[in-house]
Protein backbone atom coordinates (compact mmCIF):
# COMPACT_ATOMS: atom_id res chain seq x y z
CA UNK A 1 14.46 -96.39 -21.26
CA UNK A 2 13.51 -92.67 -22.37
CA UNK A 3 13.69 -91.84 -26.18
CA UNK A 4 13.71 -88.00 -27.51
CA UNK A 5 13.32 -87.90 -31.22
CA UNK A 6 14.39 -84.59 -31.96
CA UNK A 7 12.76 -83.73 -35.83
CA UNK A 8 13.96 -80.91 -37.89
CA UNK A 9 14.18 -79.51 -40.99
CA UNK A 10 18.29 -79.17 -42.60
CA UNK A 11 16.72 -75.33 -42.86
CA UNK A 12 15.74 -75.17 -38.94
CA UNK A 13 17.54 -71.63 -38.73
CA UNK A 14 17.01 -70.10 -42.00
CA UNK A 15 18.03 -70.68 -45.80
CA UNK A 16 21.17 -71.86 -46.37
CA UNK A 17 22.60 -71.12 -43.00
CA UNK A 18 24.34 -74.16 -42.67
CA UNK A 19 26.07 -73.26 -46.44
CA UNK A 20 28.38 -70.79 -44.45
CA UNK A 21 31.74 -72.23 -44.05
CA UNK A 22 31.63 -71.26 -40.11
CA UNK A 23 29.09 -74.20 -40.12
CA UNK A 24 30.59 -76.35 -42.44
CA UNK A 25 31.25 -79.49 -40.51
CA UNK A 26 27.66 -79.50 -38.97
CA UNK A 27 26.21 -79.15 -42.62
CA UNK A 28 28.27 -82.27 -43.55
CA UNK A 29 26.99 -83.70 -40.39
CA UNK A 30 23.47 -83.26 -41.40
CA UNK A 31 24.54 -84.74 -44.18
CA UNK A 32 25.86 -87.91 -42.77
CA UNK A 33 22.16 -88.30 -40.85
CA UNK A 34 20.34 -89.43 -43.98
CA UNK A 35 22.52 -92.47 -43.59
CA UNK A 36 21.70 -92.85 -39.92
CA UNK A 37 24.93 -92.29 -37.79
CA UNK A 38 26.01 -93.77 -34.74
CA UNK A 39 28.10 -91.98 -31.86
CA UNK A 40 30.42 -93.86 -29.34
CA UNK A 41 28.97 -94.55 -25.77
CA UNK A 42 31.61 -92.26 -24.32
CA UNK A 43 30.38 -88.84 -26.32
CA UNK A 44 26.41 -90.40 -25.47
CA UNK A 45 27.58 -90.10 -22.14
CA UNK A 46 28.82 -86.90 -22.12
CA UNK A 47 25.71 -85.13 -24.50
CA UNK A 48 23.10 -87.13 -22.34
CA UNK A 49 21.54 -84.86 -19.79
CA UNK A 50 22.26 -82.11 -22.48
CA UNK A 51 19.73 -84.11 -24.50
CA UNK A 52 17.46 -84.77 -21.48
CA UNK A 53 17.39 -81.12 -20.53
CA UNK A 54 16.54 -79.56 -23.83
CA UNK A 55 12.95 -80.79 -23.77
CA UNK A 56 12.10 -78.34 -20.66
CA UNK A 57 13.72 -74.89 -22.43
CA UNK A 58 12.41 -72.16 -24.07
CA UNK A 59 12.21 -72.52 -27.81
CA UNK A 60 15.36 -70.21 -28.07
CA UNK A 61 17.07 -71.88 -26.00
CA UNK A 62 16.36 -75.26 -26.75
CA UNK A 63 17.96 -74.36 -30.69
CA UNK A 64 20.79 -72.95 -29.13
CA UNK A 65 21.56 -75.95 -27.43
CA UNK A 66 20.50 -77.79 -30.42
CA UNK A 67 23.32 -75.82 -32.42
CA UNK A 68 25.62 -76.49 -29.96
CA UNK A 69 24.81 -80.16 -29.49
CA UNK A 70 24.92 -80.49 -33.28
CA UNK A 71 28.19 -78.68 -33.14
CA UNK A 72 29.89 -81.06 -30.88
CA UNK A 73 28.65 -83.45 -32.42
CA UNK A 74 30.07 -82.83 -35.57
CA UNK A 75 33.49 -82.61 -34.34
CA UNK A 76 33.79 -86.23 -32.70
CA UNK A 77 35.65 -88.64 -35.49
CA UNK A 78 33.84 -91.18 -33.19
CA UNK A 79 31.11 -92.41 -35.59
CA UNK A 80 30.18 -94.44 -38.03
CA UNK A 81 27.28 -94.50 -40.72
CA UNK A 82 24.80 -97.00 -40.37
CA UNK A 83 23.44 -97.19 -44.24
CA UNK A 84 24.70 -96.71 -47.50
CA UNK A 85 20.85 -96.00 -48.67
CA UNK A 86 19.80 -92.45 -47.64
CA UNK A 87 17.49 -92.76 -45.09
CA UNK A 88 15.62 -89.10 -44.48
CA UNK A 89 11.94 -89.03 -44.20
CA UNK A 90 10.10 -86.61 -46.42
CA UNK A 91 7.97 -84.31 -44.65
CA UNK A 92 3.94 -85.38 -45.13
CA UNK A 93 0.52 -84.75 -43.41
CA UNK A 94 1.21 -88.33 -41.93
CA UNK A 95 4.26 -87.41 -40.19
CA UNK A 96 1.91 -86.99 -36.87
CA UNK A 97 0.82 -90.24 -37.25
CA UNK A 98 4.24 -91.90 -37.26
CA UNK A 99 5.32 -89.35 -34.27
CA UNK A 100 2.22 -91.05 -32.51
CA UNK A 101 3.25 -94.41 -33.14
CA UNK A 102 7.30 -93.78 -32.38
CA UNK A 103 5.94 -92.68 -28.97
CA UNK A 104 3.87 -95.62 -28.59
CA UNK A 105 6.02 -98.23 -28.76
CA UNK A 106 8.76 -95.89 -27.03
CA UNK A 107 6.24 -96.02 -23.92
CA UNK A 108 5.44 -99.80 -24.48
CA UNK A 109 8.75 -101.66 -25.36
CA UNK A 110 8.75 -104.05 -22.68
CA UNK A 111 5.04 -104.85 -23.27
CA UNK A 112 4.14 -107.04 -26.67
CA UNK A 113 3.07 -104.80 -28.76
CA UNK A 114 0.64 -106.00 -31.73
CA UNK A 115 0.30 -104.74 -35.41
CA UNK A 116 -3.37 -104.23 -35.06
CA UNK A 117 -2.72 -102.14 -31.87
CA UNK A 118 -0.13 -100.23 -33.81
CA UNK A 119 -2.65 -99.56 -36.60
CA UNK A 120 -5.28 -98.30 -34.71
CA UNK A 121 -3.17 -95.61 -33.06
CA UNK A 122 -2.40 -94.87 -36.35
CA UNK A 123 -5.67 -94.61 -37.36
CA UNK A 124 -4.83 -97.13 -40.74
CA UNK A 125 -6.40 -100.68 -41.70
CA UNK A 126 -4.61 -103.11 -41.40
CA UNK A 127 -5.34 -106.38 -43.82
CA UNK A 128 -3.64 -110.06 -43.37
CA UNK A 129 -3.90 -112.21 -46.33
CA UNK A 130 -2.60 -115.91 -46.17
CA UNK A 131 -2.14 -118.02 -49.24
């Protein structure tokens, strides 16, 4: 099992880009991602080794496939939200951290994986109390 976490910005290409009615059902899209959103196997299929591929592009070409993987995307009536709470992560000086630990346990998943282990790749203390 391979996981890309792709993180961006709703402003990736500029100021209110996405505002423009030619990109109107990839801004309601990005929308629908602060509630989590989960595609059918068939169009996971299909955008796969898109996905795979865009790690080893050039920066301009990896956000134009971005746009267009975001684009197709957007057109499938094939998914389905997976929270009513929104769910996006505000930028923070610790966002390096948790990219360090998503990769961790990414690499790890079939190993046990313990929450002082975690902690110290996340350079935090971690405390148990029992009462």
């Amino acid at each position: 099992m391979k996981t890309i976490i792709l993180k961006f910005t709703k402003n990736f290409l500029g100021e209110g880009t996405f505002n423009n009615p030619e990109f109107s059902g990839i801004n309601h899209l990005l929308e629908q991602f602060k509630f989590g959103v989960s595609f059918s196997k068939n169009l996971s299929e299909k955008l796969h080794n898109d996905l795979i591929e865009i790690v080893d592009l050039s920066l301009a070409e990896q956000l134009i496939k971005f746009l267009g993987l975001l684009h197709r995307l957007s057109l499938s009536p094939e998914n389905e939200l997976l929270s009513s709470s929104d769910m996006s992560q505000l930028i923070t000086d610790d966002s390096g951290r948790l990219d360090t630990v998503i990769k961790h346990i990414s690499d790890n998943y079939a190993n046990n994986i313990n929450l002082t282990q975690v902690a110290d790749i996340a350079c935090i203390q971690f405390f148990l109390s029992i009462f």
